[in-house]
Protein backbone atom coordinates (compact mmCIF):
# COMPACT_ATOMS: atom_id res chain seq x y z
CA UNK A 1 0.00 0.00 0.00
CA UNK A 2 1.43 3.34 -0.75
CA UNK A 3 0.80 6.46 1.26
CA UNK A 4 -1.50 8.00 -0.92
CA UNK A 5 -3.81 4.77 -0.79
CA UNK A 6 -3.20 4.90 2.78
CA UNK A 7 -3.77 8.21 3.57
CA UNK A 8 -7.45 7.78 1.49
CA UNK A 9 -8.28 4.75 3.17
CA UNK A 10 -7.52 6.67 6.29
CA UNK A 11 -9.60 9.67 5.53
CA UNK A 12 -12.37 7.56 4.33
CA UNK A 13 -12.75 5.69 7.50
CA UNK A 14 -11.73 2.14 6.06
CA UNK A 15 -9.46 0.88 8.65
CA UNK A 16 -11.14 -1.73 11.33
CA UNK A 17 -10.14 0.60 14.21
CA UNK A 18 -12.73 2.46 15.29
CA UNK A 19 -11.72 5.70 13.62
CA UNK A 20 -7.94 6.02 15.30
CA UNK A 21 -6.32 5.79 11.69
CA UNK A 22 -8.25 8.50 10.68
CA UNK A 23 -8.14 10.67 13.88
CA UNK A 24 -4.63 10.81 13.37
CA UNK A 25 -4.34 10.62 10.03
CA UNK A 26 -6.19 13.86 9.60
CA UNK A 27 -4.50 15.51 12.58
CA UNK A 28 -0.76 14.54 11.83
CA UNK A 29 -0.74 15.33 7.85
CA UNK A 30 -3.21 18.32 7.34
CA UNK A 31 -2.22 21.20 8.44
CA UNK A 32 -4.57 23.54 9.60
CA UNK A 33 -6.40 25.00 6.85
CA UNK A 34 -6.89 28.69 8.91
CA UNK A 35 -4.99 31.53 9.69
CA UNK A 36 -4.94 33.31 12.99
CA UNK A 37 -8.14 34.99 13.84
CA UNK A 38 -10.26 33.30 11.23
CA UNK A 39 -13.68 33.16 12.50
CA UNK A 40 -14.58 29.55 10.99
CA UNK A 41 -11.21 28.14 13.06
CA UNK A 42 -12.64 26.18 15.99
CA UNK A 43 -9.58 27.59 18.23
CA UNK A 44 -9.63 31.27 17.81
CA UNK A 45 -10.70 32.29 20.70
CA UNK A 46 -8.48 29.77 22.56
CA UNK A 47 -4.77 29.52 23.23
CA UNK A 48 -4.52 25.98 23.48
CA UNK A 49 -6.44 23.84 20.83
CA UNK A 50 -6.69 20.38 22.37
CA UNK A 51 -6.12 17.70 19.47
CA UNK A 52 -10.20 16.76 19.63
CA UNK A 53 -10.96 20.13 18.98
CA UNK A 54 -8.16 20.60 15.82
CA UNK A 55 -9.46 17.00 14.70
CA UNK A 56 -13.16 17.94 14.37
CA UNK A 57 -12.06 21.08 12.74
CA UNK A 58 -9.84 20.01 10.06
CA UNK A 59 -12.74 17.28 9.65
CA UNK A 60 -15.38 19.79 9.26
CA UNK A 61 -13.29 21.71 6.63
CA UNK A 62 -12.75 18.61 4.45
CA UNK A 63 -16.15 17.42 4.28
CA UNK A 64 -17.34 21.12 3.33
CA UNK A 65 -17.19 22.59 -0.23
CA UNK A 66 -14.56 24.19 -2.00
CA UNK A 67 -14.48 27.87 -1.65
């Protein structure tokens, strides 16, 4: 498997481990698709962005459209 296929299977939630591929998948190679202040960043009103929090934003921002 290369890391493309990997990183699709991963994103796509087809790994038998009840989402941890993906959870870190998404967290570890996608950087945060913000800048500082931006109002649709889950974190910019806080200092320290747990990993939950960064992982349900970056997750939010790839399942919505293209802008």
């Amino acid at each position: 498997m290369t890391n493309w296929e990997y990183m699709q299977k991963a994103i796509n939630d087809e790994f038998d481990d009840g989402g941890a591929s993906q959870e870190a998948a998404v967290y570890y190679y996608i950087e945060c698709p913000y800048y500082y202040d931006d109002p649709k960043a889950k974190c910019k009103d806080d200092d320290n962005p747990t990993r939950e929090k960064c992982y349900a934003c970056k997750l939010e921002w790839l399942q919505t459209e293209v802008e």
